[in-house]
PDB file of N, CA and C in Angstrom:
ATOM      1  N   UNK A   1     -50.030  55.576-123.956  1.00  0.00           N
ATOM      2  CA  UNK A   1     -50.881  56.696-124.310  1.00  0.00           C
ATOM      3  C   UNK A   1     -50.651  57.822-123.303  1.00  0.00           C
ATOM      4  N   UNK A   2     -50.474  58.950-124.328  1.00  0.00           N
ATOM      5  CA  UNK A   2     -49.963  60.468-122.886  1.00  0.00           C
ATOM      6  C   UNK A   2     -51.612  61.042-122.810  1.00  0.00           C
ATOM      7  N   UNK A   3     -51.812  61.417-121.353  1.00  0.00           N
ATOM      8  CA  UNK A   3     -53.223  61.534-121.360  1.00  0.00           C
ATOM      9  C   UNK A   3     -52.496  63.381-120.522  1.00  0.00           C
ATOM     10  N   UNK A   4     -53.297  64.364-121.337  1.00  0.00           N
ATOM     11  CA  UNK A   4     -52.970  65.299-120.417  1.00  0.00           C
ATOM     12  C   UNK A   4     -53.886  66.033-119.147  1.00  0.00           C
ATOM     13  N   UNK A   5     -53.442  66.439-118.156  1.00  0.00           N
ATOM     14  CA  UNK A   5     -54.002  66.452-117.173  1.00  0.00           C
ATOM     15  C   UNK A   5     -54.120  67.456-116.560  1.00  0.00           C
ATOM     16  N   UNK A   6     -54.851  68.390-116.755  1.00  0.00           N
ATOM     17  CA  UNK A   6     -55.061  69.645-116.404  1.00  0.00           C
ATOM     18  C   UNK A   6     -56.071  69.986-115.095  1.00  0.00           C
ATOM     19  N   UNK A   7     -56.468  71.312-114.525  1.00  0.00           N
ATOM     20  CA  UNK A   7     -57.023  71.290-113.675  1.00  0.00           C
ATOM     21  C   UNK A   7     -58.296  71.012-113.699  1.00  0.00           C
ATOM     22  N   UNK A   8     -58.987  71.075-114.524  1.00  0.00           N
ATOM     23  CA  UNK A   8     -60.685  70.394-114.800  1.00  0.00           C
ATOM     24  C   UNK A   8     -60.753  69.127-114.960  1.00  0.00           C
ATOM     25  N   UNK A   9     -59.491  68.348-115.824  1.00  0.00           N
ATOM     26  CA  UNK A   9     -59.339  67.140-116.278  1.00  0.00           C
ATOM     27  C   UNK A   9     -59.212  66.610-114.784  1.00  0.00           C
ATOM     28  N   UNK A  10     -58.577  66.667-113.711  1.00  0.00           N
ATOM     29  CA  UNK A  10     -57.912  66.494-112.533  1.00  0.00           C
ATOM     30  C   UNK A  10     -59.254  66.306-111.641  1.00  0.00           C
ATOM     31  N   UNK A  11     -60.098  67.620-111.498  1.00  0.00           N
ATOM     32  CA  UNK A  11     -60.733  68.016-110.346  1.00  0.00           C
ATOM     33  C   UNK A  11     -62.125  66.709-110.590  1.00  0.00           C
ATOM     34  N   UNK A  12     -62.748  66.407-112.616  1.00  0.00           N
ATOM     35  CA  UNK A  12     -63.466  65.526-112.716  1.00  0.00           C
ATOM     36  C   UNK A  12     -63.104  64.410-112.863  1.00  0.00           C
ATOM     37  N   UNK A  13     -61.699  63.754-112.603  1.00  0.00           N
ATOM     38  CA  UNK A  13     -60.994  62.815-111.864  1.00  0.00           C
ATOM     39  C   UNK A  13     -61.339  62.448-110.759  1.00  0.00           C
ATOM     40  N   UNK A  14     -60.936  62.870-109.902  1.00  0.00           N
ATOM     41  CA  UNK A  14     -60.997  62.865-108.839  1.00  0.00           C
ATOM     42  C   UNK A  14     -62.374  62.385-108.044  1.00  0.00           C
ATOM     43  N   UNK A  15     -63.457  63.086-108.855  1.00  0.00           N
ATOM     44  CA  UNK A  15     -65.053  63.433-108.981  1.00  0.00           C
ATOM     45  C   UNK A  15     -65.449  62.319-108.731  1.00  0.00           C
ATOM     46  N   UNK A  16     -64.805  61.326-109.866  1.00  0.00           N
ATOM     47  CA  UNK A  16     -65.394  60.085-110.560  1.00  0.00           C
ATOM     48  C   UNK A  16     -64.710  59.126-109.312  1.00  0.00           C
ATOM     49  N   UNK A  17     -63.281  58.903-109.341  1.00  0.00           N
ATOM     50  CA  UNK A  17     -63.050  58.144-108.153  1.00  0.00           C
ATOM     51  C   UNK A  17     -63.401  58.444-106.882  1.00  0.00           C
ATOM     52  N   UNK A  18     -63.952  59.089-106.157  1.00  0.00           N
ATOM     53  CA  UNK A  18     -64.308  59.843-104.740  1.00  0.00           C
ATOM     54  C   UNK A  18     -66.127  58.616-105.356  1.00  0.00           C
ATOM     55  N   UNK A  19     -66.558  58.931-106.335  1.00  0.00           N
ATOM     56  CA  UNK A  19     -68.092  58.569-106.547  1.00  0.00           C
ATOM     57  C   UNK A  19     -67.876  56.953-106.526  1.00  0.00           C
ATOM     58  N   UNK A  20     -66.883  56.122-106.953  1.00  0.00           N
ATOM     59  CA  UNK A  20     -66.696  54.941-107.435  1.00  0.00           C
ATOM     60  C   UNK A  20     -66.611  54.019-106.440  1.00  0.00           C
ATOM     61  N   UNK A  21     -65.631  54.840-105.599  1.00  0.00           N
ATOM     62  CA  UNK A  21     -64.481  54.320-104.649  1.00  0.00           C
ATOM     63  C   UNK A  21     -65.762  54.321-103.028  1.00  0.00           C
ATOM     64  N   UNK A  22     -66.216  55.177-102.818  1.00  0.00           N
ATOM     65  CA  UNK A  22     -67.026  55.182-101.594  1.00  0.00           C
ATOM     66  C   UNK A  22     -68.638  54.824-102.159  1.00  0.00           C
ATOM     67  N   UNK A  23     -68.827  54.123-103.250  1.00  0.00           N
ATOM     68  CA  UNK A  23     -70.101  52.968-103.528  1.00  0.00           C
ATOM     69  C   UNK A  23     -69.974  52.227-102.221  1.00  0.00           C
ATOM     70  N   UNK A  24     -71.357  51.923-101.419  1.00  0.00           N
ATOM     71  CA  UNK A  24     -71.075  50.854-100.397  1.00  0.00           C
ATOM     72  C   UNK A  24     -70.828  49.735-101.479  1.00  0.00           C
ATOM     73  N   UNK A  25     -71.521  49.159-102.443  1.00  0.00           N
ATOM     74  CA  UNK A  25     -70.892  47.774-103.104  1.00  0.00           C
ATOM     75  C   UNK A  25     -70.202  48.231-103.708  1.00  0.00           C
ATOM     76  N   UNK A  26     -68.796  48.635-103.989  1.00  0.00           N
ATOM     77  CA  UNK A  26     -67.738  48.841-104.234  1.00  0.00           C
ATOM     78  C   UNK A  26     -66.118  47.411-103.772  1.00  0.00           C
ATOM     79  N   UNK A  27     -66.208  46.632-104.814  1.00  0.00           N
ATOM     80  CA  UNK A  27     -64.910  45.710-104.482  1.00  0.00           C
ATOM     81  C   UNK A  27     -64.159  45.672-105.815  1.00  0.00           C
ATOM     82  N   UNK A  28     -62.706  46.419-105.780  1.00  0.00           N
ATOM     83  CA  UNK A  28     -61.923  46.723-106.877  1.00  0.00           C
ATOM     84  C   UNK A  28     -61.143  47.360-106.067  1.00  0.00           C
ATOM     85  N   UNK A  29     -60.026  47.151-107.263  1.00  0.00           N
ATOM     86  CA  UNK A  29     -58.564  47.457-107.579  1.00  0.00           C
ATOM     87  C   UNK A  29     -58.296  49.051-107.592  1.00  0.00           C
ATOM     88  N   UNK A  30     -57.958  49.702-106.476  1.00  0.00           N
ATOM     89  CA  UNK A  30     -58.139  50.998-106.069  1.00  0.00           C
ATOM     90  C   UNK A  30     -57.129  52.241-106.908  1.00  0.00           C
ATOM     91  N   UNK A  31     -55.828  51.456-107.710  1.00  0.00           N
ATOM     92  CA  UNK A  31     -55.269  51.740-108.712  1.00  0.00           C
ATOM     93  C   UNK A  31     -55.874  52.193-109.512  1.00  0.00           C
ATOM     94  N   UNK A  32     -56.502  50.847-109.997  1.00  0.00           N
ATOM     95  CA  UNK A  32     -57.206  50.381-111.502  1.00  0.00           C
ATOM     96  C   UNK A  32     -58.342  51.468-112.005  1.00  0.00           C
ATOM     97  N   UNK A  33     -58.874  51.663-110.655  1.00  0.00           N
ATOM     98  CA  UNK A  33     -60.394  52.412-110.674  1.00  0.00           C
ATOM     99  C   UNK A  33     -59.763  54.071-110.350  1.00  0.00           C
ATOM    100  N   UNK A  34     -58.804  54.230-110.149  1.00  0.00           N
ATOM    101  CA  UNK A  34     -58.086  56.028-110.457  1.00  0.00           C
ATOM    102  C   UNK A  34     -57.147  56.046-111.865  1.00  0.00           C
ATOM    103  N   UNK A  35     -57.333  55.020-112.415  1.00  0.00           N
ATOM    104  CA  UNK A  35     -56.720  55.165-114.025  1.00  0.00           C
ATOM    105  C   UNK A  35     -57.619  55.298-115.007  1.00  0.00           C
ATOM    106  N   UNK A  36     -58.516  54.361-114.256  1.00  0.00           N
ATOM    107  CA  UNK A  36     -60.033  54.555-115.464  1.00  0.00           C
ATOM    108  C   UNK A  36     -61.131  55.519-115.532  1.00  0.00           C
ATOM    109  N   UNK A  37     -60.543  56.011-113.812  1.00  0.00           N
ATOM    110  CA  UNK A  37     -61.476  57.832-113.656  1.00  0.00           C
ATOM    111  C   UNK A  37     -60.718  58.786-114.795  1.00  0.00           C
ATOM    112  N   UNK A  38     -58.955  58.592-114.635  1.00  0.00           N
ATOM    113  CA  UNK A  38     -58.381  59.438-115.236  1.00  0.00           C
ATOM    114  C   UNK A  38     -59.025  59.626-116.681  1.00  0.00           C
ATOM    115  N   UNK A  39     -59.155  58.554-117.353  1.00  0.00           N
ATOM    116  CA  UNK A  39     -59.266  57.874-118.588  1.00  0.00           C
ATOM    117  C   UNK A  39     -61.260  58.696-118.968  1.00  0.00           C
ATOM    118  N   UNK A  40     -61.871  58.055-118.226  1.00  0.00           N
ATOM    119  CA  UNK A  40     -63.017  58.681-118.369  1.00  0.00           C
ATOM    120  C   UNK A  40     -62.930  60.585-118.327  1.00  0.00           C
ATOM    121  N   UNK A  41     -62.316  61.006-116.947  1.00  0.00           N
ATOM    122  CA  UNK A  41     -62.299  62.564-117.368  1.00  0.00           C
ATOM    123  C   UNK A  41     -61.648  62.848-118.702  1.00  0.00           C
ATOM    124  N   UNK A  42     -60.707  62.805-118.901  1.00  0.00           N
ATOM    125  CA  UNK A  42     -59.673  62.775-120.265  1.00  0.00           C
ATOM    126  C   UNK A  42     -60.786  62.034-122.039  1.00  0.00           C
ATOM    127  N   UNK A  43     -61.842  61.324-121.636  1.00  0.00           N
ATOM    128  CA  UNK A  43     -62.426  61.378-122.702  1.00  0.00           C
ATOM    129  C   UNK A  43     -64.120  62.488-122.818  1.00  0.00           C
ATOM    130  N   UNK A  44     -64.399  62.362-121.821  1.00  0.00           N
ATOM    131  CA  UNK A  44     -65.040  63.356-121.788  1.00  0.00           C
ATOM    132  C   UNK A  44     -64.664  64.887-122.120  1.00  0.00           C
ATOM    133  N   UNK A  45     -63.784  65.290-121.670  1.00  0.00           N
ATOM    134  CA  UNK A  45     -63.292  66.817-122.060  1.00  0.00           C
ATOM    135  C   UNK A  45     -62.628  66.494-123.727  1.00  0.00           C
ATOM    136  N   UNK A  46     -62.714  65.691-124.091  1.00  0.00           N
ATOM    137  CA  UNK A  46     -62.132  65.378-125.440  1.00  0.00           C
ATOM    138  C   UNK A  46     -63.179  65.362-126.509  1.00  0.00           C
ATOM    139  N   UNK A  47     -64.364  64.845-125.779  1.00  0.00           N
ATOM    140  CA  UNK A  47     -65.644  65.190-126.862  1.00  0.00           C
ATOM    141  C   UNK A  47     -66.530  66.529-126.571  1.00  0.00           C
ATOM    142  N   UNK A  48     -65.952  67.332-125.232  1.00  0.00           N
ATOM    143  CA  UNK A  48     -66.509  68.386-125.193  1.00  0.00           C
ATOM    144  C   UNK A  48     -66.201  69.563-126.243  1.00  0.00           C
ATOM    145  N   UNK A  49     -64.371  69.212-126.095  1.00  0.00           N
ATOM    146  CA  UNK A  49     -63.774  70.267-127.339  1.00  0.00           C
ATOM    147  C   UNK A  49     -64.323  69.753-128.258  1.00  0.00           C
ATOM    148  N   UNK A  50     -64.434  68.678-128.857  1.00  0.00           N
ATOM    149  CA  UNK A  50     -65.179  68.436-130.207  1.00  0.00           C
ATOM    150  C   UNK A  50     -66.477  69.256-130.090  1.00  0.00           C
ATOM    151  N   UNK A  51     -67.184  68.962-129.547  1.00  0.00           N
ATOM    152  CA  UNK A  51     -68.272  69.829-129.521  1.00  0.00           C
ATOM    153  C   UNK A  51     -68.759  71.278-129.732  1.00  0.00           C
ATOM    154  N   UNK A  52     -67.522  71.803-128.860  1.00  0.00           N
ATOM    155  CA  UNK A  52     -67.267  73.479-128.635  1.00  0.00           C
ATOM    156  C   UNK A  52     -66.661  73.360-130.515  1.00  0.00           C
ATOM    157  N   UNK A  53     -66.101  72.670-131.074  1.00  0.00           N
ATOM    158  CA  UNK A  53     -65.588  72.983-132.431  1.00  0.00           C
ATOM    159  C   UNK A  53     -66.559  72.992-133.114  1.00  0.00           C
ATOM    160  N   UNK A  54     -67.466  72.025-133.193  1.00  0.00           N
ATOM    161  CA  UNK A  54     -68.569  72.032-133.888  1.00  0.00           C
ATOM    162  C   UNK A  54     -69.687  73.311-134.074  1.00  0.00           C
ATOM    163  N   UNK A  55     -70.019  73.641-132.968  1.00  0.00           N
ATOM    164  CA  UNK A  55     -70.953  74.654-132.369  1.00  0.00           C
ATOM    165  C   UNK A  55     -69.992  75.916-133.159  1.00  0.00           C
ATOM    166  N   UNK A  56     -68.874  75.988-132.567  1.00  0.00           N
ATOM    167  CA  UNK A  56     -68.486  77.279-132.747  1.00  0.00           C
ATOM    168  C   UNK A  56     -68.259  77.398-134.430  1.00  0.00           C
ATOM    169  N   UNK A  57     -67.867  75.887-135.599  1.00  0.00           N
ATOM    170  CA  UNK A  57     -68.036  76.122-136.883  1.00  0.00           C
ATOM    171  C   UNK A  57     -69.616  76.664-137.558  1.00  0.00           C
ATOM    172  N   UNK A  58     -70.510  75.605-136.679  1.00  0.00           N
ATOM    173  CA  UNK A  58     -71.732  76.294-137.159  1.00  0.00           C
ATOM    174  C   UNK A  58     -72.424  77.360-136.634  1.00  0.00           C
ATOM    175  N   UNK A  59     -71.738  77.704-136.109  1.00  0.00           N
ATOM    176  CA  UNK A  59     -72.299  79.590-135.751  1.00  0.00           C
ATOM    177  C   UNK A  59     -71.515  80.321-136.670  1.00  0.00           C
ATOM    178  N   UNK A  60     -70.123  79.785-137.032  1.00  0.00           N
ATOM    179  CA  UNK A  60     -69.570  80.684-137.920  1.00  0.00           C
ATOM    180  C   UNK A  60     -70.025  80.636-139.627  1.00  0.00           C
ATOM    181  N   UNK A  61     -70.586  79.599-139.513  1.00  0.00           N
ATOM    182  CA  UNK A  61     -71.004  79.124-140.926  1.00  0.00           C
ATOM    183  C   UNK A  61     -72.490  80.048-141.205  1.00  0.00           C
ATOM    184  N   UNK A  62     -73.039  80.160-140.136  1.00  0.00           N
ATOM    185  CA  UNK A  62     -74.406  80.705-140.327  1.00  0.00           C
ATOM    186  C   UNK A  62     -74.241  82.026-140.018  1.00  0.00           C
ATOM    187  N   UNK A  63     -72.542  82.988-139.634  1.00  0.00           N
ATOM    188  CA  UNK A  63     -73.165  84.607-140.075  1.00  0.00           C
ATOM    189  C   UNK A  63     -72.374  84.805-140.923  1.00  0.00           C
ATOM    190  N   UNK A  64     -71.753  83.723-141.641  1.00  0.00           N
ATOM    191  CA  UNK A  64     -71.085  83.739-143.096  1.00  0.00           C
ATOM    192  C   UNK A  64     -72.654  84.075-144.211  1.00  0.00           C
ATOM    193  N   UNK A  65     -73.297  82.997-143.990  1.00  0.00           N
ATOM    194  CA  UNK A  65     -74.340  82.760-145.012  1.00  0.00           C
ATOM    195  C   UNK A  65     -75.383  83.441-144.653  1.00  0.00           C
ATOM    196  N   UNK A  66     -75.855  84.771-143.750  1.00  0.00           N
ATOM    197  CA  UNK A  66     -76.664  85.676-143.165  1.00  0.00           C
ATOM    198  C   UNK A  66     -76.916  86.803-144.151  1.00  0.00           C
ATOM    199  N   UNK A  67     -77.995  86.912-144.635  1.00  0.00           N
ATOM    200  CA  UNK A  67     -77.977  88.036-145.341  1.00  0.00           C
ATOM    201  C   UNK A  67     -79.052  89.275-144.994  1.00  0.00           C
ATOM    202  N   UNK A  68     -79.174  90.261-144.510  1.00  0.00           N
ATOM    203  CA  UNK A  68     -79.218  91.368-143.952  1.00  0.00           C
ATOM    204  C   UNK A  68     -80.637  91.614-144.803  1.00  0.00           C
ATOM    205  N   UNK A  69     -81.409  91.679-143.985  1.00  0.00           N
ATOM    206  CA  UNK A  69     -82.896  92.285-145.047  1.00  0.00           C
ATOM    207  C   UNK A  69     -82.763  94.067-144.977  1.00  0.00           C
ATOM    208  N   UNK A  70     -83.167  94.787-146.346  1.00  0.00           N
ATOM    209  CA  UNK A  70     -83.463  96.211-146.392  1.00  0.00           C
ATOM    210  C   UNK A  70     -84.838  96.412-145.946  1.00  0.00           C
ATOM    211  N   UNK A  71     -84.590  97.430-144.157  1.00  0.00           N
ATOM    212  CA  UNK A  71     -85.948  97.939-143.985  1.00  0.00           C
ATOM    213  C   UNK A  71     -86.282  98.987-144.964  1.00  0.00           C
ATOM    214  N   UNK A  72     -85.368  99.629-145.730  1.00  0.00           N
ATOM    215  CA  UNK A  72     -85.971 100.536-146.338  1.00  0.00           C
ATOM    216  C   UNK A  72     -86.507 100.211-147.738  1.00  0.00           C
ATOM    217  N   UNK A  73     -86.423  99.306-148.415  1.00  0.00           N
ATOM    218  CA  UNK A  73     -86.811  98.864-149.484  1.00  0.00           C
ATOM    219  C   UNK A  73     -88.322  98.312-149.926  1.00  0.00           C
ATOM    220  N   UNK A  74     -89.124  98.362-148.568  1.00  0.00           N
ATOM    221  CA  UNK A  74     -90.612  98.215-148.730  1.00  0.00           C
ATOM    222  C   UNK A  74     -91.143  96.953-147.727  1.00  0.00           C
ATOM    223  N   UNK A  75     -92.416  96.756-147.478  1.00  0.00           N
ATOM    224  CA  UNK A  75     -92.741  95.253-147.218  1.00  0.00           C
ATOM    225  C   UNK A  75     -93.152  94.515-148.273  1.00  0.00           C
ATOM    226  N   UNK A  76     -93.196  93.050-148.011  1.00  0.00           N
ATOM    227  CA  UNK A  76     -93.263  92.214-149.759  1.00  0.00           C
ATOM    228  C   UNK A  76     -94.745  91.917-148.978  1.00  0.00           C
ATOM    229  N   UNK A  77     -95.825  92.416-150.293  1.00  0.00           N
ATOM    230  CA  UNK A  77     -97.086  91.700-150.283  1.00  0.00           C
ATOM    231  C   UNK A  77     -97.399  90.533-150.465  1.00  0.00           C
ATOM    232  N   UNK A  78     -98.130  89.971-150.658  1.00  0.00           N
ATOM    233  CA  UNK A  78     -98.176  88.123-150.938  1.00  0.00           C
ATOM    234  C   UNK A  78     -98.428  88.079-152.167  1.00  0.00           C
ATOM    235  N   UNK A  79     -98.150  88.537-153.277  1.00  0.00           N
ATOM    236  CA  UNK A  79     -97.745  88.337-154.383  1.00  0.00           C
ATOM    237  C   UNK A  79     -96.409  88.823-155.056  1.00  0.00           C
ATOM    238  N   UNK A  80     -95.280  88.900-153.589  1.00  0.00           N
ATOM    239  CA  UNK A  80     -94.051  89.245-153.951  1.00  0.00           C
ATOM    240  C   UNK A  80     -93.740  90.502-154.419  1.00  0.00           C
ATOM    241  N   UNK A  81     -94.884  91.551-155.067  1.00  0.00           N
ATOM    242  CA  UNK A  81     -94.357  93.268-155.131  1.00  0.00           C
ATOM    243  C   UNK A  81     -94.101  93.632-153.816  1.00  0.00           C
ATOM    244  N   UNK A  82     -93.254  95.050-153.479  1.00  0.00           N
ATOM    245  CA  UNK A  82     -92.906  95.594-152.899  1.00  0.00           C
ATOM    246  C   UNK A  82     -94.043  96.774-152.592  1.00  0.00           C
ATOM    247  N   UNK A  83     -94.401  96.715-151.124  1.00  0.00           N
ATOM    248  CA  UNK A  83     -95.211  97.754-150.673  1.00  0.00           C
ATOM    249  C   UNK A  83     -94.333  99.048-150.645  1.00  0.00           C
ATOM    250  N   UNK A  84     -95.308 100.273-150.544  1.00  0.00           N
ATOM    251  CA  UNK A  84     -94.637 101.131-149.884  1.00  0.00           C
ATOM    252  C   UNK A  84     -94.856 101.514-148.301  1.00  0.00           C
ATOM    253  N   UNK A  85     -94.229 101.973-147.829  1.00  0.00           N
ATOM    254  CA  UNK A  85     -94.305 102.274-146.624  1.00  0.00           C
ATOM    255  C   UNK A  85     -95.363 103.311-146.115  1.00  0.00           C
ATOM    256  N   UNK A  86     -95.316 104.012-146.999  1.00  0.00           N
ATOM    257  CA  UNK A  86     -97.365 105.180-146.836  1.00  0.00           C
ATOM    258  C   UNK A  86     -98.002 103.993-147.631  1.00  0.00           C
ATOM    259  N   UNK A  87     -98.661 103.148-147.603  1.00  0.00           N
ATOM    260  CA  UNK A  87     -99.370 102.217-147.716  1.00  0.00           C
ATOM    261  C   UNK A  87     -99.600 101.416-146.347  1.00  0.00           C
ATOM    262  N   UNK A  88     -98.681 101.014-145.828  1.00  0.00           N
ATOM    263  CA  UNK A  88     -98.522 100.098-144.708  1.00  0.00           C
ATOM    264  C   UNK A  88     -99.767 100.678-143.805  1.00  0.00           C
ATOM    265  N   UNK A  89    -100.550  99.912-143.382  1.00  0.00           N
ATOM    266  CA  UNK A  89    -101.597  99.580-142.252  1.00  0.00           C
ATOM    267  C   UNK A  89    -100.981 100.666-141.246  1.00  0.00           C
ATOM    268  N   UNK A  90    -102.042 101.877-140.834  1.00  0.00           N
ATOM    269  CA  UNK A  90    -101.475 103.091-139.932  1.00  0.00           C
ATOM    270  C   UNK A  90    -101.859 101.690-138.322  1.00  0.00           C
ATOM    271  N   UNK A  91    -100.947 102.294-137.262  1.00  0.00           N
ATOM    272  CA  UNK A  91    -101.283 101.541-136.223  1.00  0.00           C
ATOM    273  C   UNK A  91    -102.073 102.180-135.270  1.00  0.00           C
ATOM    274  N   UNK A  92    -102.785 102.096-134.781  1.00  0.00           N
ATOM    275  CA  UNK A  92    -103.841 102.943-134.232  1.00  0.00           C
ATOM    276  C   UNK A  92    -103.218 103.737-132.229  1.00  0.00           C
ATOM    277  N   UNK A  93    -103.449 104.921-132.624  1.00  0.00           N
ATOM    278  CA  UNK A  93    -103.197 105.474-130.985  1.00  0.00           C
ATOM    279  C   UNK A  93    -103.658 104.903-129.960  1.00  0.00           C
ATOM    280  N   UNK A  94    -102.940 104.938-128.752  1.00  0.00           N
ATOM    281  CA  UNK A  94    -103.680 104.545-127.480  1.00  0.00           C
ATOM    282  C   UNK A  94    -104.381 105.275-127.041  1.00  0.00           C
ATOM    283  N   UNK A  95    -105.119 105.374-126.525  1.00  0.00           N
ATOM    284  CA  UNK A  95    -105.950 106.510-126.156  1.00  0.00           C
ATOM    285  C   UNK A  95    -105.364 107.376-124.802  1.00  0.00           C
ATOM    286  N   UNK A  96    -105.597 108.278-124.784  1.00  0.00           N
ATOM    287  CA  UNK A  96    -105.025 109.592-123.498  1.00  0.00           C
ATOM    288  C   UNK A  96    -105.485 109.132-122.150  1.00  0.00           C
ATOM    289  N   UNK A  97    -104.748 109.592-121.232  1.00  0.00           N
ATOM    290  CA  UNK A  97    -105.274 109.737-119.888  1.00  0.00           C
ATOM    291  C   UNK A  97    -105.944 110.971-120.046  1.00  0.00           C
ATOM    292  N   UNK A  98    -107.152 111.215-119.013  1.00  0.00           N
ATOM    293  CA  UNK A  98    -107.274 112.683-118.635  1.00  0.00           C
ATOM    294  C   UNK A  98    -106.262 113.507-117.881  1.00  0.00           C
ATOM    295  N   UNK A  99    -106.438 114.694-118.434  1.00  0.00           N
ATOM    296  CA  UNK A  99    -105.139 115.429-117.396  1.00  0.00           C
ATOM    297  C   UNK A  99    -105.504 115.502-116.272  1.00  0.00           C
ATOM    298  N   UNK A 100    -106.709 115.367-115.151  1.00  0.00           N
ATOM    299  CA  UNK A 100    -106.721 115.320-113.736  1.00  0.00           C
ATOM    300  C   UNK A 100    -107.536 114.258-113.529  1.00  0.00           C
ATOM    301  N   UNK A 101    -106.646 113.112-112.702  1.00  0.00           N
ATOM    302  CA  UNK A 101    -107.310 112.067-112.128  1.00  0.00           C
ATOM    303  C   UNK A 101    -107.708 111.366-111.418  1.00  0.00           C
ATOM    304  N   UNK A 102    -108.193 110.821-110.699  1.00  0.00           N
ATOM    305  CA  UNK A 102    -108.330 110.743-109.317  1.00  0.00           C
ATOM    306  C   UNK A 102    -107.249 109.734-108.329  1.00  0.00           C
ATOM    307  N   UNK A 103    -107.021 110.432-107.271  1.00  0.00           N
ATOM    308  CA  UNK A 103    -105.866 109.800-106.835  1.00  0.00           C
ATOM    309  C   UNK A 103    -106.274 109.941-105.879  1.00  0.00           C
ATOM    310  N   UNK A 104    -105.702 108.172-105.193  1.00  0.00           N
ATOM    311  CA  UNK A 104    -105.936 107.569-104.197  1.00  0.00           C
ATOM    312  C   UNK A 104    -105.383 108.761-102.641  1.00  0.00           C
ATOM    313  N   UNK A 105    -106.204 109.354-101.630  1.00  0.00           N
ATOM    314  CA  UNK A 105    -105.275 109.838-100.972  1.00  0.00           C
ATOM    315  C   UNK A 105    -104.394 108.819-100.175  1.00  0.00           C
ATOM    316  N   UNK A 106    -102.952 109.137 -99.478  1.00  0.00           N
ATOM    317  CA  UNK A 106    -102.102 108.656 -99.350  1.00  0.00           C
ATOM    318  C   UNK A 106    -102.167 108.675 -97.304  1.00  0.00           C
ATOM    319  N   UNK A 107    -101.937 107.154 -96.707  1.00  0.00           N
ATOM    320  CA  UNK A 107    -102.383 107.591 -95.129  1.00  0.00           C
ATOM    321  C   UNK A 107    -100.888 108.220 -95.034  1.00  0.00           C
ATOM    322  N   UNK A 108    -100.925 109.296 -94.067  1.00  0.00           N
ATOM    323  CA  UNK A 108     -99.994 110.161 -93.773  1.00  0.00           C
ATOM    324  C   UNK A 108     -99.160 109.182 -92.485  1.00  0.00           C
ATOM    325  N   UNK A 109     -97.637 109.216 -92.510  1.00  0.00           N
ATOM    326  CA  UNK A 109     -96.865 108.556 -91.264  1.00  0.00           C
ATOM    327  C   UNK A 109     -97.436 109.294 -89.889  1.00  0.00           C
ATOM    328  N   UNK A 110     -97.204 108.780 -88.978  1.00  0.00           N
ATOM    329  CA  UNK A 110     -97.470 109.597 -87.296  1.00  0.00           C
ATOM    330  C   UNK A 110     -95.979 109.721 -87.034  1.00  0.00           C
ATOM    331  N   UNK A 111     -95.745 110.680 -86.878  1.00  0.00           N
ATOM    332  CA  UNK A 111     -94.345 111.232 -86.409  1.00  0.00           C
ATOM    333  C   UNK A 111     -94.294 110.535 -84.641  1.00  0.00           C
ATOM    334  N   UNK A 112     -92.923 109.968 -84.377  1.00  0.00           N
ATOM    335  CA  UNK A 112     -93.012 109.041 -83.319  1.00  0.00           C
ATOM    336  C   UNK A 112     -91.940 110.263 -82.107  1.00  0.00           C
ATOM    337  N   UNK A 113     -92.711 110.338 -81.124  1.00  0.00           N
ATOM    338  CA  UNK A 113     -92.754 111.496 -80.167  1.00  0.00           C
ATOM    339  C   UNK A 113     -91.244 111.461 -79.806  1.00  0.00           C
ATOM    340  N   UNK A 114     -90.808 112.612 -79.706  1.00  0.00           N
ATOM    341  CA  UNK A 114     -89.351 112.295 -78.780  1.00  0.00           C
ATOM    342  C   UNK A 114     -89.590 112.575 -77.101  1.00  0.00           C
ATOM    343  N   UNK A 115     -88.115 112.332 -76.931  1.00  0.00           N
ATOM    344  CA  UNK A 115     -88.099 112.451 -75.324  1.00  0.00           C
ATOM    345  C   UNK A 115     -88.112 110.938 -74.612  1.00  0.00           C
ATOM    346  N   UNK A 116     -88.784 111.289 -73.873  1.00  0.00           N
ATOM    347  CA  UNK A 116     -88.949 110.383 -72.444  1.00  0.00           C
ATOM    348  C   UNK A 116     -89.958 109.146 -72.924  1.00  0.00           C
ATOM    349  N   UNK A 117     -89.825 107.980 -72.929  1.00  0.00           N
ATOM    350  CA  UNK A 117     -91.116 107.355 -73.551  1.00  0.00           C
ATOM    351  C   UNK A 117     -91.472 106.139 -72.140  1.00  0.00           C
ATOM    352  N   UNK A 118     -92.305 105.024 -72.257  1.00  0.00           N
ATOM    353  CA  UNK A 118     -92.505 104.464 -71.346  1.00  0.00           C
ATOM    354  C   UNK A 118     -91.273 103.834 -70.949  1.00  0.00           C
ATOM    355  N   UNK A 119     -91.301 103.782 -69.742  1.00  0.00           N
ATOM    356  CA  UNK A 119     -90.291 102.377 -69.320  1.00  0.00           C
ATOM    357  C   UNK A 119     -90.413 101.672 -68.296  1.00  0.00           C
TER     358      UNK A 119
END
């Protein structure tokens, strides 16, 4: 079996034997256990692309089958006619600030003296 081995495939290789290999109860075949890391990264990234295929068919499937509502065509009442839009519920104003209001005064900085200071 050709397993291909790329730099992610490699680096979560590696991952897995570094995690396996320095278990304090760890007693095995130090070969065995960097073929079966290989083997584990190499199936994992194999069901990830499956995955990424999947995802990416059903996103494509769903702005295939998307159909675009007309804002200008009315709102639907609950008996399915079409409102008009001078019908629609007016939304009510916020109410105004006054134009002069009271404001917090602001403490002014102390300008820090030049020259000669203690020393």
């Amino acid at each position: 079996m050709k397993m291909k081995l790329d730099k992610d495939t490699y680096l979560l290789a590696q991952d897995i034997y570094l995690r396996t290999v320095t278990n304090p109860g760890y007693k095995g075949n130090d070969q065995q256990t960097a073929v079966e890391s290989i083997r584990h990264s190499v199936a994992f990234f194999t069901q990830w692309e499956a995955m990424q295929a999947q995802v990416s068919a059903a996103a494509n499937d769903v702005i295939e089958n998307a159909k675009p509502e007309s804002l200008a065509s009315g709102i639907k009442k609950a008996n399915g006619d079409r409102q008009k839009l001078s019908e629609a519920p007016k939304k009510e104003l916020r109410g105004k600030l006054p134009a002069k209001r009271e404001k917090t005064p602001i403490k002014q900085l102390r300008a820090k003296a030049k020259g000669k200071g203690k020393r």
